[in-house]
C-alpha atoms as a PDB file:
ATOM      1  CA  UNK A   1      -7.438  21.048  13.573  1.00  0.00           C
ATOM      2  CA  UNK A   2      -7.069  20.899   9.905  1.00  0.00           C
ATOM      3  CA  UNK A   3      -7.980  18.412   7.707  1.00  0.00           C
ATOM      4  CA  UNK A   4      -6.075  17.898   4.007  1.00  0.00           C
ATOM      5  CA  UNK A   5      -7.033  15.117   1.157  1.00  0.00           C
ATOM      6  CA  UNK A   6      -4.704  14.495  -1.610  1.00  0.00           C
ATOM      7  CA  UNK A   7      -4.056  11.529  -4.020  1.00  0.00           C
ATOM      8  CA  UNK A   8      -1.131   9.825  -5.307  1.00  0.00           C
ATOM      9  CA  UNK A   9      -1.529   7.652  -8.473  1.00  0.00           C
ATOM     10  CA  UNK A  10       0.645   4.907  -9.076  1.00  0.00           C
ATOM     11  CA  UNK A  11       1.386   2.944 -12.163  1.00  0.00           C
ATOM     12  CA  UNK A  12       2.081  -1.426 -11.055  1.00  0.00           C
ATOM     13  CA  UNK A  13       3.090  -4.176 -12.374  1.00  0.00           C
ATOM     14  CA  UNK A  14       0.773  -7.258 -11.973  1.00  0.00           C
ATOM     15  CA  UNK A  15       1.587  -9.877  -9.298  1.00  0.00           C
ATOM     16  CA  UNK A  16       3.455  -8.224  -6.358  1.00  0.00           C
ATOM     17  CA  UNK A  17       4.417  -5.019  -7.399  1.00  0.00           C
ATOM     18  CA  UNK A  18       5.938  -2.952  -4.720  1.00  0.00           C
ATOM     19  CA  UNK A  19       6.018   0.914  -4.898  1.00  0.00           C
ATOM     20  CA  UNK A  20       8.303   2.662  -2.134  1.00  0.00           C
ATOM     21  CA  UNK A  21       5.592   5.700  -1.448  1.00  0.00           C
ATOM     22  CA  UNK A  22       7.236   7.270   1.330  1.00  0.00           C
ATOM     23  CA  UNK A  23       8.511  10.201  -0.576  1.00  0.00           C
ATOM     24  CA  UNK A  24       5.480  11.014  -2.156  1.00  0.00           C
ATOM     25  CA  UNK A  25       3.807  10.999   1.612  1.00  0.00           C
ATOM     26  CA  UNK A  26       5.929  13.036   2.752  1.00  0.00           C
ATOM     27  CA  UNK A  27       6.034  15.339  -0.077  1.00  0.00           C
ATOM     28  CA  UNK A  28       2.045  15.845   0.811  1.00  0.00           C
ATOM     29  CA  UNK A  29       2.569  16.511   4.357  1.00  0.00           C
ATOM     30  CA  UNK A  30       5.209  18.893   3.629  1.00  0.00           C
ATOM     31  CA  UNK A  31       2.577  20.859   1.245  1.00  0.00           C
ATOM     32  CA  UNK A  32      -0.046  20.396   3.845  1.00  0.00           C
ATOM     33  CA  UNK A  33       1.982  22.549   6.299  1.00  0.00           C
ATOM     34  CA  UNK A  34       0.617  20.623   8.856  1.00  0.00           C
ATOM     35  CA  UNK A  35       3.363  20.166  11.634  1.00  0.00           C
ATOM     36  CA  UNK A  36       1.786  17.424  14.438  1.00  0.00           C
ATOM     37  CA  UNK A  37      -0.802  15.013  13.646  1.00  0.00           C
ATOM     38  CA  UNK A  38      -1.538  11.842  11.801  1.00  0.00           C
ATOM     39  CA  UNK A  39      -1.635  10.871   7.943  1.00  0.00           C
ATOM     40  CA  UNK A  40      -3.753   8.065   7.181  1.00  0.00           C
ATOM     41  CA  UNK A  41      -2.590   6.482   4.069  1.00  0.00           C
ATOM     42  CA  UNK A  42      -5.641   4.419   2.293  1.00  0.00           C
ATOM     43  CA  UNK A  43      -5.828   2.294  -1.171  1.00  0.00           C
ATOM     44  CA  UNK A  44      -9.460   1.825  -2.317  1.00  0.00           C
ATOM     45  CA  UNK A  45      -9.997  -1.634  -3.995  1.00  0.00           C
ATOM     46  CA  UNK A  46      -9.716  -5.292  -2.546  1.00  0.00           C
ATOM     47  CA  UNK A  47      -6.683  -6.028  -4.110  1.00  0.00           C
ATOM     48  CA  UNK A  48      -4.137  -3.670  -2.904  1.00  0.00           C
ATOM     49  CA  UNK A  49      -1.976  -2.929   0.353  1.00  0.00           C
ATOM     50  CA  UNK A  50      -0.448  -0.196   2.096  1.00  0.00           C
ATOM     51  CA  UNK A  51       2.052  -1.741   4.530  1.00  0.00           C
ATOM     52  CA  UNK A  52       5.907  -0.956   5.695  1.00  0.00           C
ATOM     53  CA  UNK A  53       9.154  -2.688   4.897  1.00  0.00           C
ATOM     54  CA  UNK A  54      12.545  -2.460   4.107  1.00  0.00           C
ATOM     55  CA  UNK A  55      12.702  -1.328   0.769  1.00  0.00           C
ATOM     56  CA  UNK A  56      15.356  -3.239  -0.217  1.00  0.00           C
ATOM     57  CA  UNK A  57      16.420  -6.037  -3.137  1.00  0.00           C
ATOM     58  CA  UNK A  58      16.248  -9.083  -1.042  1.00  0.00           C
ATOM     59  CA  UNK A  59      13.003  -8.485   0.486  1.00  0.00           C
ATOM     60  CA  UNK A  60      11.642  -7.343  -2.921  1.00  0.00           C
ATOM     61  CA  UNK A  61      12.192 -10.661  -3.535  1.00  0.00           C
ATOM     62  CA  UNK A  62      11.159 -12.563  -0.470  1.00  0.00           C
ATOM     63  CA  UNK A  63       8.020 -10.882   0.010  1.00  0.00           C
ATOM     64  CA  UNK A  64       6.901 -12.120  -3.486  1.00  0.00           C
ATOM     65  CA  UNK A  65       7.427 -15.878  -2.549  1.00  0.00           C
ATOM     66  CA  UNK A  66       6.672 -15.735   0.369  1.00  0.00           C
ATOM     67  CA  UNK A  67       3.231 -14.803  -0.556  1.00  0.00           C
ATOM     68  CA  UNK A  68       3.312 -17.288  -3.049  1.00  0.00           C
ATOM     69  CA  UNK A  69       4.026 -19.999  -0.059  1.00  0.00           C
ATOM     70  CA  UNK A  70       0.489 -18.538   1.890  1.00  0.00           C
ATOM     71  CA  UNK A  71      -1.891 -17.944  -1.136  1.00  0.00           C
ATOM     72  CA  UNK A  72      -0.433 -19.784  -4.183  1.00  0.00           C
ATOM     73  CA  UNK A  73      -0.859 -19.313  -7.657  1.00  0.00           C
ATOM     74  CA  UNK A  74      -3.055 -22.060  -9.893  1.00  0.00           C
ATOM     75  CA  UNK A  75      -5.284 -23.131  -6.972  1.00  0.00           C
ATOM     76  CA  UNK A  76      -8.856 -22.891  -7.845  1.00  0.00           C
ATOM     77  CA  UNK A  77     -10.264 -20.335  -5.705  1.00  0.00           C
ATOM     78  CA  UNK A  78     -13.861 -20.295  -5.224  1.00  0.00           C
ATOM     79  CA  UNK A  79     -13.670 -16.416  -5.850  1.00  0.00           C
ATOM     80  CA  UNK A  80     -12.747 -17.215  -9.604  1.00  0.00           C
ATOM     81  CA  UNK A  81     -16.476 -18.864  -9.789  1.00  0.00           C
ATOM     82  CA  UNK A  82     -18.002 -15.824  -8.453  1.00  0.00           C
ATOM     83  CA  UNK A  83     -16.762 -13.610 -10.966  1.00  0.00           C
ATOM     84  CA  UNK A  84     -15.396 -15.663 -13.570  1.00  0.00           C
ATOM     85  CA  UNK A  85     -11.787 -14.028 -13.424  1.00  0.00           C
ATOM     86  CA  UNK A  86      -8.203 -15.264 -11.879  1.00  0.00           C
ATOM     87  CA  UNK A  87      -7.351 -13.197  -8.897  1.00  0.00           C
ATOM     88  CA  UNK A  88      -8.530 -15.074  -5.458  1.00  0.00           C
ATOM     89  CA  UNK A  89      -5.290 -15.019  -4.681  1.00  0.00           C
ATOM     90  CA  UNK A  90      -4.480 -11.471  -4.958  1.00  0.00           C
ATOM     91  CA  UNK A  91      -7.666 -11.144  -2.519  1.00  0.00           C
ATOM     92  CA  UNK A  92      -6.909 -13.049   0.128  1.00  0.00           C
ATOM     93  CA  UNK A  93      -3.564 -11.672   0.417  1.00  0.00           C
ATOM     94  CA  UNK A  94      -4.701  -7.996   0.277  1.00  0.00           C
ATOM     95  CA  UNK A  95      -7.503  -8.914   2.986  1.00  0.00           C
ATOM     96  CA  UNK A  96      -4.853 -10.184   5.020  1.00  0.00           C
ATOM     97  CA  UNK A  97      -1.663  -7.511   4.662  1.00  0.00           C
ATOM     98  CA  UNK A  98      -4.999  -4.652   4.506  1.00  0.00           C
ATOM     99  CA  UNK A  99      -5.663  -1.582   2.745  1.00  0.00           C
ATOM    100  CA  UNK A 100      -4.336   1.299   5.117  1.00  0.00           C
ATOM    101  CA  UNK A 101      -2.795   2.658   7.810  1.00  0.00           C
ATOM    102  CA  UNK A 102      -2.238   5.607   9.874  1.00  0.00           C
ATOM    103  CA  UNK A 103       1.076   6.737  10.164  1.00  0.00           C
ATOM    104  CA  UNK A 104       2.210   9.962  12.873  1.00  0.00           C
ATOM    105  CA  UNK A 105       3.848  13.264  12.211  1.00  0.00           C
ATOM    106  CA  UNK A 106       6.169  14.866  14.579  1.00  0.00           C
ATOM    107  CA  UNK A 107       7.521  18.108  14.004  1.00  0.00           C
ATOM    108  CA  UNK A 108       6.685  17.845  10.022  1.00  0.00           C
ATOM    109  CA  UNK A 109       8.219  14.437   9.512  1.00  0.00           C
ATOM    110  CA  UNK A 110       6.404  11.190   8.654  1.00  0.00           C
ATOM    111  CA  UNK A 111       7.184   9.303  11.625  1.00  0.00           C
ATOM    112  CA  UNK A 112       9.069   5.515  10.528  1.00  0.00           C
ATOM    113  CA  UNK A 113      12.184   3.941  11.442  1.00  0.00           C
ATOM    114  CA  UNK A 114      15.389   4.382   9.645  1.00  0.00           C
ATOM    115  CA  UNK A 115      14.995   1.221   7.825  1.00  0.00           C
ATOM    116  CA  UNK A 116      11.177   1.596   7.117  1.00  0.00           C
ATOM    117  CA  UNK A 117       9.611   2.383   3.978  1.00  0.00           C
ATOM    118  CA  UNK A 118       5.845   2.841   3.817  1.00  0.00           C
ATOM    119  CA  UNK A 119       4.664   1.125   0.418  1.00  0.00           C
ATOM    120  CA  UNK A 120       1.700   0.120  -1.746  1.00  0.00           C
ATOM    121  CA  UNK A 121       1.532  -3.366  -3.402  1.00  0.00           C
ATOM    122  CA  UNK A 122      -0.400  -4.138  -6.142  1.00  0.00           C
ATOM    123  CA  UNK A 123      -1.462  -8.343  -5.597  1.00  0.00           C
ATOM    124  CA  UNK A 124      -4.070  -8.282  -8.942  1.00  0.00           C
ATOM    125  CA  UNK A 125      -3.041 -10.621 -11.587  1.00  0.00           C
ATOM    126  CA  UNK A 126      -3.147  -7.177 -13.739  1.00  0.00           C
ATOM    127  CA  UNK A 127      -1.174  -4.038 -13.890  1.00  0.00           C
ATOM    128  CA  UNK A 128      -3.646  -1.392 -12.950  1.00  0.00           C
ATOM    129  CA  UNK A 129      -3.145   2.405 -12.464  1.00  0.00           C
ATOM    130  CA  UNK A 130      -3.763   3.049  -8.517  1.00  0.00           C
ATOM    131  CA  UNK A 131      -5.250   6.116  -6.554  1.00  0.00           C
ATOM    132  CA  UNK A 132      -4.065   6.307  -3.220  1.00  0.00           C
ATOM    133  CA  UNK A 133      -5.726   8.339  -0.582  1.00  0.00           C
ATOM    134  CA  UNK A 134      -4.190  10.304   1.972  1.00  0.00           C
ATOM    135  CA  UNK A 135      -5.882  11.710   4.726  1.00  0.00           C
ATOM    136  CA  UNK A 136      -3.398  14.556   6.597  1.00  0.00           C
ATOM    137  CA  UNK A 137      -4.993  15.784  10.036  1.00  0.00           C
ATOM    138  CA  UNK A 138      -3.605  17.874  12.876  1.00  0.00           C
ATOM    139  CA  UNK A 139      -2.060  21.190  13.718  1.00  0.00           C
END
């Protein structure tokens, strides 16, 4: 078994920015030449998420308020106390949604449905420049 680790950086938007990553993904299995096996798709930090969707205009709109409905904007979050900053809700969304997943590969392909993107979301209250580990193992 073979085991490949590359990076993708990403450039966001504060407050819900969603990337569509699953080009990039598959761009670094195809260089991995691996054929059958897993990629496991990771963003280090507490305040992003690797997750799948539709990629499309409504739900890039949606998702946003919905979010907004779960973990709203101006409540006092005892995380801001901690460390004196504004993002508790950008943290308990991102512990919620999570920070990975591992996605298979059949015959070279990312496995996901027709209408499934794999994407990153950055939740902080700033824009931030992202590094997003992938993990590609099998044959």
């Amino acid at each position: 078994m073979k085991v490949i680790s590359k990076y993708l950086s990403i450039n966001t938007k504060a407050d819900v920015d969603i990337k569509d990553i699953t080009g990039p993904v598959q761009d670094a299995v195809d260089g991995s030449g691996i054929k059958d096996g897993t990629v496991t798709i990771f963003v280090p930090g507490s305040t992003g998420v690797i997750t799948t969707m539709e990629y499309e205009p409504g739900l890039l709109k949606d998702i946003p308020e919905a979010l907004e409905i779960f973990a709203p904007s101006g409540k006092d979050y005892a995380h801001h106390g901690t460390w004196h900053d504004d993002n508790g809700k950008s943290h308990v969304r991102a512990t919620i949604m999570g920070p990975s997943m591992v996605v298979p590969i059949i015959d070279g392909k990312v496995v996901h449905g027709t209408w499934q993107q794999i994407v990153f979301m950055n939740l902080d209250t700033s824009a931030r420049r992202r590094e997003v580990v992938l993990q590609i193992m099998g044959i």
